[in-house]
PDB file of N, CA and C in Angstrom:
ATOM      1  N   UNK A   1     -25.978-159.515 -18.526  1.00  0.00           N
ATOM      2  CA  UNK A   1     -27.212-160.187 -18.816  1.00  0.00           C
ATOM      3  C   UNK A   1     -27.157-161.583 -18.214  1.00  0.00           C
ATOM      4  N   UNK A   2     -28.223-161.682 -17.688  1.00  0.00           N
ATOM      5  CA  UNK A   2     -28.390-163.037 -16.642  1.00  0.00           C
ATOM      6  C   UNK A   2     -29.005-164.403 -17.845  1.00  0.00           C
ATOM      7  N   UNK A   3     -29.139-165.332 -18.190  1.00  0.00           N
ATOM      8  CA  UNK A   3     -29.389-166.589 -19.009  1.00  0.00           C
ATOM      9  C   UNK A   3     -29.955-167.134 -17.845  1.00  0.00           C
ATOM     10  N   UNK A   4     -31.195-167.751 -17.749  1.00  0.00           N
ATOM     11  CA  UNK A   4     -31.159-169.173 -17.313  1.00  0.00           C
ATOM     12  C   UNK A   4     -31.957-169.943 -18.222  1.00  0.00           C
ATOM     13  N   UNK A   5     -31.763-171.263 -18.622  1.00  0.00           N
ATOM     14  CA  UNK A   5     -32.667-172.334 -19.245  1.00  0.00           C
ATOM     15  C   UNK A   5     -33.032-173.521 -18.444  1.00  0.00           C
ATOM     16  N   UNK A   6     -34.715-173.715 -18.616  1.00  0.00           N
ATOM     17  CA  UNK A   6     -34.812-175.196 -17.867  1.00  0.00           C
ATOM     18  C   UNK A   6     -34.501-175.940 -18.905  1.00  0.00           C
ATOM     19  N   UNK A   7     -34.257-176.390 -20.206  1.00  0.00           N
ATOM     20  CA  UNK A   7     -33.789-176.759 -21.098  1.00  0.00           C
ATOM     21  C   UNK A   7     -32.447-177.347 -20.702  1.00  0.00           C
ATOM     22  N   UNK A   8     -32.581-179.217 -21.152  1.00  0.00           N
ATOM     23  CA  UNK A   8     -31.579-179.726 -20.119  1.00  0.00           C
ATOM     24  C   UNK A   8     -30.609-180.638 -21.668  1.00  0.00           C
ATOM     25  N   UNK A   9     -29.869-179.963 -22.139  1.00  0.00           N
ATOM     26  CA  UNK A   9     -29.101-180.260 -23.235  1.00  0.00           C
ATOM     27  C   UNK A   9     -27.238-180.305 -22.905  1.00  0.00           C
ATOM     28  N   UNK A  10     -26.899-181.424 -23.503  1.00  0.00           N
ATOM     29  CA  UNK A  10     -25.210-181.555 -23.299  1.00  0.00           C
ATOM     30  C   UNK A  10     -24.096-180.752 -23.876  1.00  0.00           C
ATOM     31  N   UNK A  11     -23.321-180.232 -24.352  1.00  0.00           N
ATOM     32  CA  UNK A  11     -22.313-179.957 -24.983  1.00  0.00           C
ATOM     33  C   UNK A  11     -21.461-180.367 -25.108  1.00  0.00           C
ATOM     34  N   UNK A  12     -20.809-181.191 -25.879  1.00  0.00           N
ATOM     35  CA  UNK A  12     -19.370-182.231 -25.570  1.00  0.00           C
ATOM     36  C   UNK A  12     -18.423-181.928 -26.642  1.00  0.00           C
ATOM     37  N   UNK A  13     -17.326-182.132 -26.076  1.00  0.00           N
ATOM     38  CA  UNK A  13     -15.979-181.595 -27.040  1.00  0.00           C
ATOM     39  C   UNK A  13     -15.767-183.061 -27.544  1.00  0.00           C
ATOM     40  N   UNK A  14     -15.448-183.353 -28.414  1.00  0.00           N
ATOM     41  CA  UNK A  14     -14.308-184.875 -29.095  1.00  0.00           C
ATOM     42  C   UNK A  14     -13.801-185.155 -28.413  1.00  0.00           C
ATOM     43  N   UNK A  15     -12.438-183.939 -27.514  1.00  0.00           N
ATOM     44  CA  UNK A  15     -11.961-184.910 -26.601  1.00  0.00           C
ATOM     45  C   UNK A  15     -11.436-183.725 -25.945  1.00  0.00           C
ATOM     46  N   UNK A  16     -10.820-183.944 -25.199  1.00  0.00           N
ATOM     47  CA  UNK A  16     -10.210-182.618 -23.958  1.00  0.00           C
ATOM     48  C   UNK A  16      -9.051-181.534 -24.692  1.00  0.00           C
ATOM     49  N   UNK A  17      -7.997-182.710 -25.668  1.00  0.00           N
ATOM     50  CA  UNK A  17      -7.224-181.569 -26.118  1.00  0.00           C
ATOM     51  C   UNK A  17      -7.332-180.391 -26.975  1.00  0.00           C
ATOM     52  N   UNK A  18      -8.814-180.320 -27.246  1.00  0.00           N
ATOM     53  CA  UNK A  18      -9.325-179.235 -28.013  1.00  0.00           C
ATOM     54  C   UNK A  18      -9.294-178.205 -27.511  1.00  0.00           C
ATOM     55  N   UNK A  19      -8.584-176.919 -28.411  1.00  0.00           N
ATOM     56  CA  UNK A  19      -8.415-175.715 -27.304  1.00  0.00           C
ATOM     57  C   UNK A  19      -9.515-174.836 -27.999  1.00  0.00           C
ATOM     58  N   UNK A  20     -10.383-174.717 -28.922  1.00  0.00           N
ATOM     59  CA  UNK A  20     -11.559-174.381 -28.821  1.00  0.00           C
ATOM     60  C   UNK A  20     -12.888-173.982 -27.543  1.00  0.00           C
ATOM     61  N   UNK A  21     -13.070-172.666 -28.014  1.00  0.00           N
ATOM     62  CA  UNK A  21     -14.124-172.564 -27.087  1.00  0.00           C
ATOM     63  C   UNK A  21     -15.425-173.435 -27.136  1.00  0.00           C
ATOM     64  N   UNK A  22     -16.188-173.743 -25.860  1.00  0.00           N
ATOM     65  CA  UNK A  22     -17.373-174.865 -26.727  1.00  0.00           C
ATOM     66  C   UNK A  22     -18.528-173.318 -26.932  1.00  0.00           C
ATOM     67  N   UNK A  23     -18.907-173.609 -28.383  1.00  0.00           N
ATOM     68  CA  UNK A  23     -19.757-172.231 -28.643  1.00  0.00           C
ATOM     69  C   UNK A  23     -21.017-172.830 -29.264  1.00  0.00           C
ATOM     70  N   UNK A  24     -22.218-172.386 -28.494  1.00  0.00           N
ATOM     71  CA  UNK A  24     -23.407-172.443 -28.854  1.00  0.00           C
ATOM     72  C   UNK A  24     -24.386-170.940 -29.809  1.00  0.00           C
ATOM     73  N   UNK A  25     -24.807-170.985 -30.278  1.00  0.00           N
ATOM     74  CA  UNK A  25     -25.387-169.945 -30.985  1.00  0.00           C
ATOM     75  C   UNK A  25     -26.899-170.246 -31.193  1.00  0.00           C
ATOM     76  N   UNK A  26     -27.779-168.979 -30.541  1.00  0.00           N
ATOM     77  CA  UNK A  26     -29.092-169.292 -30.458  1.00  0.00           C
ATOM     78  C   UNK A  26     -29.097-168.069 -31.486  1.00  0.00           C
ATOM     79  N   UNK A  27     -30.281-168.246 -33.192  1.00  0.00           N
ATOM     80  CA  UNK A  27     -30.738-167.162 -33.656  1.00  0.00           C
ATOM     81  C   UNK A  27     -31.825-166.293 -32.884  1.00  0.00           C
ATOM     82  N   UNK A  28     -31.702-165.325 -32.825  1.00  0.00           N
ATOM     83  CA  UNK A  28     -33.026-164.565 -32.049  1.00  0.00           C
ATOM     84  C   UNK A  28     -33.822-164.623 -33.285  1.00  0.00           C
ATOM     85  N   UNK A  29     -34.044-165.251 -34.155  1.00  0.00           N
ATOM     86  CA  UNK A  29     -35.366-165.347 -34.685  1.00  0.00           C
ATOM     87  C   UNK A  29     -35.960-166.576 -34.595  1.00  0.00           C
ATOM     88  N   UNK A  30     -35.284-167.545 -33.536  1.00  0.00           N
ATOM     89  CA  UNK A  30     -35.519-169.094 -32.935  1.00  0.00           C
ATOM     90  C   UNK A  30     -36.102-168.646 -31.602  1.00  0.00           C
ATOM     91  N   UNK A  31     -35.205-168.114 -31.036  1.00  0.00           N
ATOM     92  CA  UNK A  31     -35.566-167.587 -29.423  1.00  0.00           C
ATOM     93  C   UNK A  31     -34.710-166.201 -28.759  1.00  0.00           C
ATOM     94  N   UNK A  32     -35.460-165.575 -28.380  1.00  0.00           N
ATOM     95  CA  UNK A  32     -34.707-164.481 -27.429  1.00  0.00           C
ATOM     96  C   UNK A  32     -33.783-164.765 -26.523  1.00  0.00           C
ATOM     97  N   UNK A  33     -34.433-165.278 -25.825  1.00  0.00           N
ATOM     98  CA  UNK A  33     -34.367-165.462 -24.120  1.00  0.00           C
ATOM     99  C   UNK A  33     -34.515-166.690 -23.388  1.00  0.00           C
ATOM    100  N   UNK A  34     -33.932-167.965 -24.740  1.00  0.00           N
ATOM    101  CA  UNK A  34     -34.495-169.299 -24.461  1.00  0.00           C
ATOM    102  C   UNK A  34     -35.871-169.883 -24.563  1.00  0.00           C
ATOM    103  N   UNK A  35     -36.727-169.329 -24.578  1.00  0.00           N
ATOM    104  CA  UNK A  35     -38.166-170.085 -24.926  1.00  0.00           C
ATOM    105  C   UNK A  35     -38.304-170.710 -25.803  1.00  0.00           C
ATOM    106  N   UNK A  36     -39.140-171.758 -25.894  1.00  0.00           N
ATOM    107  CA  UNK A  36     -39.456-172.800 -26.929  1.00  0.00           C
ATOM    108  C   UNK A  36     -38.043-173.761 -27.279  1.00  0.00           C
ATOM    109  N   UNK A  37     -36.944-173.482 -26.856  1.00  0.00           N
ATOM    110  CA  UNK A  37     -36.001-174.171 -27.129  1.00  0.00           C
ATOM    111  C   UNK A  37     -36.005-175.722 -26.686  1.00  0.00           C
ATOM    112  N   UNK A  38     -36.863-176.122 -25.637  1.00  0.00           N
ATOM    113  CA  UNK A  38     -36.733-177.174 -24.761  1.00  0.00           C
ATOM    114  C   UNK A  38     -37.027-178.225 -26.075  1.00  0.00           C
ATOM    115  N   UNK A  39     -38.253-177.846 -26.702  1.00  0.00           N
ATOM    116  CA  UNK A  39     -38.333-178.979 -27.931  1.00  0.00           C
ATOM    117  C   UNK A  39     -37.404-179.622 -29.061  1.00  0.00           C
ATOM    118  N   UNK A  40     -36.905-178.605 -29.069  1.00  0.00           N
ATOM    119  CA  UNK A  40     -35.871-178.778 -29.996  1.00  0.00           C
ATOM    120  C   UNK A  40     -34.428-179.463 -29.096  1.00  0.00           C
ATOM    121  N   UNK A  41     -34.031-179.079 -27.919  1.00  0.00           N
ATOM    122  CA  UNK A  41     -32.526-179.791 -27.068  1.00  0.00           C
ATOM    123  C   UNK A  41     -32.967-180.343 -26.326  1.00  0.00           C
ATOM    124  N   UNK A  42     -33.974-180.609 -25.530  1.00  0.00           N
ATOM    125  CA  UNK A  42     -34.139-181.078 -24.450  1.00  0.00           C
ATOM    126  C   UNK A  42     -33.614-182.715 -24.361  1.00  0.00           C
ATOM    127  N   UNK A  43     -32.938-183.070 -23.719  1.00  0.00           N
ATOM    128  CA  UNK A  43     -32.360-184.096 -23.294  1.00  0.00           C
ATOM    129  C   UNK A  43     -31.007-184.942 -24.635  1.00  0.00           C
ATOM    130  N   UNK A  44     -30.914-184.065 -25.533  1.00  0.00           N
ATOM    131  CA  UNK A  44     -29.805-184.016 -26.687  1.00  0.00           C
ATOM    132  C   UNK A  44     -28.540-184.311 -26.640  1.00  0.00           C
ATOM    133  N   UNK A  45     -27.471-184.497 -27.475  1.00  0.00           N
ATOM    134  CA  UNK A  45     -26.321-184.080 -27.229  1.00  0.00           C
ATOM    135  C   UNK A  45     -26.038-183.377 -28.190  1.00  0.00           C
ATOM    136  N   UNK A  46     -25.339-182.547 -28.270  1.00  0.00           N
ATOM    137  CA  UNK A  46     -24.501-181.844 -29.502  1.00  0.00           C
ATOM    138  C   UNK A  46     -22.820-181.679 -29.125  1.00  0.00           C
ATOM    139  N   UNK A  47     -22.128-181.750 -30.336  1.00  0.00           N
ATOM    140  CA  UNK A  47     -20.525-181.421 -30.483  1.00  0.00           C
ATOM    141  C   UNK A  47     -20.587-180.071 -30.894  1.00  0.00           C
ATOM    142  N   UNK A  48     -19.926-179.415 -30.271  1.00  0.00           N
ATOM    143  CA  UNK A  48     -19.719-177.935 -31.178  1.00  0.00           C
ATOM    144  C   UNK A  48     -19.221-177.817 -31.912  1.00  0.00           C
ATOM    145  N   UNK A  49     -19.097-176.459 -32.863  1.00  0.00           N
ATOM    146  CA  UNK A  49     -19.592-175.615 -32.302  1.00  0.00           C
ATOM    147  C   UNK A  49     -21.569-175.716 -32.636  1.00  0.00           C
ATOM    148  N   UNK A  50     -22.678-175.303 -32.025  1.00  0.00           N
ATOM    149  CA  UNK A  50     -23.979-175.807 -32.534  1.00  0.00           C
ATOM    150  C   UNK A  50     -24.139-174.416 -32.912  1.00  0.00           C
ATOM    151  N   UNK A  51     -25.384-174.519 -33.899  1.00  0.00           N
ATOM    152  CA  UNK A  51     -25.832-173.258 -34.413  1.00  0.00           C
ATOM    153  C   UNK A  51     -27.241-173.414 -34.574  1.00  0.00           C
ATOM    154  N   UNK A  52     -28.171-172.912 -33.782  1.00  0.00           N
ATOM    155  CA  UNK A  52     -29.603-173.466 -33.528  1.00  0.00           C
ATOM    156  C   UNK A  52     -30.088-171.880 -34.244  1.00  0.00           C
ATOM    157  N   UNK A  53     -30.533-172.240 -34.957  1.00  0.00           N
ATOM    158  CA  UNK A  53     -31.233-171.609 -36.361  1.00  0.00           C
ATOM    159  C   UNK A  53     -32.264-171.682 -36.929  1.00  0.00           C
ATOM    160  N   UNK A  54     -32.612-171.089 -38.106  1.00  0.00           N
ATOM    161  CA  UNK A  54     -34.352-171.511 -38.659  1.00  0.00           C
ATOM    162  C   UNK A  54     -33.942-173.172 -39.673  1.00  0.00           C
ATOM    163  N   UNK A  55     -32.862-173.077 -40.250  1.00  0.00           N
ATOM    164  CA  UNK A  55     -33.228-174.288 -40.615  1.00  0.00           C
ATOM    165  C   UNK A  55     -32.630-175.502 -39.659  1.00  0.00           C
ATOM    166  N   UNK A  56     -32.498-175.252 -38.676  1.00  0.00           N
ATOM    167  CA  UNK A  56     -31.890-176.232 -37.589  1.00  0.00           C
ATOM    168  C   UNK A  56     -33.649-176.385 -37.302  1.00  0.00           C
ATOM    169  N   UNK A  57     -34.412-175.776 -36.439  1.00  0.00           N
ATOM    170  CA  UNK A  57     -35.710-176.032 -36.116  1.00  0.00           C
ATOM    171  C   UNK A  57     -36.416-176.476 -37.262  1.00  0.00           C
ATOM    172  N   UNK A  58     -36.330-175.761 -38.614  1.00  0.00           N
ATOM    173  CA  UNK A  58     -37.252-177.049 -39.966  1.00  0.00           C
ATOM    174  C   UNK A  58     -36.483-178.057 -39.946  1.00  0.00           C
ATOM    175  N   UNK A  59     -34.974-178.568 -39.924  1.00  0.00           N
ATOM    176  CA  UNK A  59     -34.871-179.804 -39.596  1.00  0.00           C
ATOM    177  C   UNK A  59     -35.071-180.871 -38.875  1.00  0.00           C
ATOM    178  N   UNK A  60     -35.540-180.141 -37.380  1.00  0.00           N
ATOM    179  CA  UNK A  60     -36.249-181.039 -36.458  1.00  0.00           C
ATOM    180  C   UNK A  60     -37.312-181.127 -36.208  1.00  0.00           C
ATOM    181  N   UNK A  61     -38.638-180.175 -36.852  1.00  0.00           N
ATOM    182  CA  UNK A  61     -39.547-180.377 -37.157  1.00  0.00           C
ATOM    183  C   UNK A  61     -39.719-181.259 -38.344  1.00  0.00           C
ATOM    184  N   UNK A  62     -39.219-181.284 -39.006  1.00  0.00           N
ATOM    185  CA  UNK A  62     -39.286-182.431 -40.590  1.00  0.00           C
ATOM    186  C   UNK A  62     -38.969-183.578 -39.698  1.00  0.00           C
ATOM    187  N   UNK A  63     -38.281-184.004 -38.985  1.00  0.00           N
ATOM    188  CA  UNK A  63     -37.798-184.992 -37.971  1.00  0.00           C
ATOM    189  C   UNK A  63     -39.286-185.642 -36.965  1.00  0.00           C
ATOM    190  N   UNK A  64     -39.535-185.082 -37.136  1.00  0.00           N
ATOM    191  CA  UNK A  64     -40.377-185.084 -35.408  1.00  0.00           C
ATOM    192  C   UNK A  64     -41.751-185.423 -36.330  1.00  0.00           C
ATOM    193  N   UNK A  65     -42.142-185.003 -37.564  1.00  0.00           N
ATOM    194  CA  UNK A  65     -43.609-185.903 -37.742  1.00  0.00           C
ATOM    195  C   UNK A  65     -43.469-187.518 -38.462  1.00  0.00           C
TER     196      UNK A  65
END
């Protein structure tokens, strides 16, 4: 399965000696296939691991008015 996102978001470890994978997690009841995500990461940073979820999006909608 091919991914692409125009969705332009960071991922950053603490620091290099982390032997952790960096792991992102999209719910498919947020997005399939990336859509609508741009509002929510677009230009962001996150530490992993992230978990973009339903109450990750009511938290940034409660944020955002």
């Amino acid at each position: 399965m091919r991914v692409s996102f125009a969705v332009i978001a960071i991922l950053r470890r603490e620091n290099d000696t982390e032997s952790y994978p960096v792991v992102c997690e999209v719910s498919p009841l947020v997005s399939y296939a990336g859509e609508g995500l741009e509002k929510y990461c677009d230009g962001k940073t996150f530490t992993p691991p992230v978990l973009i979820d339903k109450a990750f999006v009511d938290k940034e909608e409660k944020t955002d008015d």
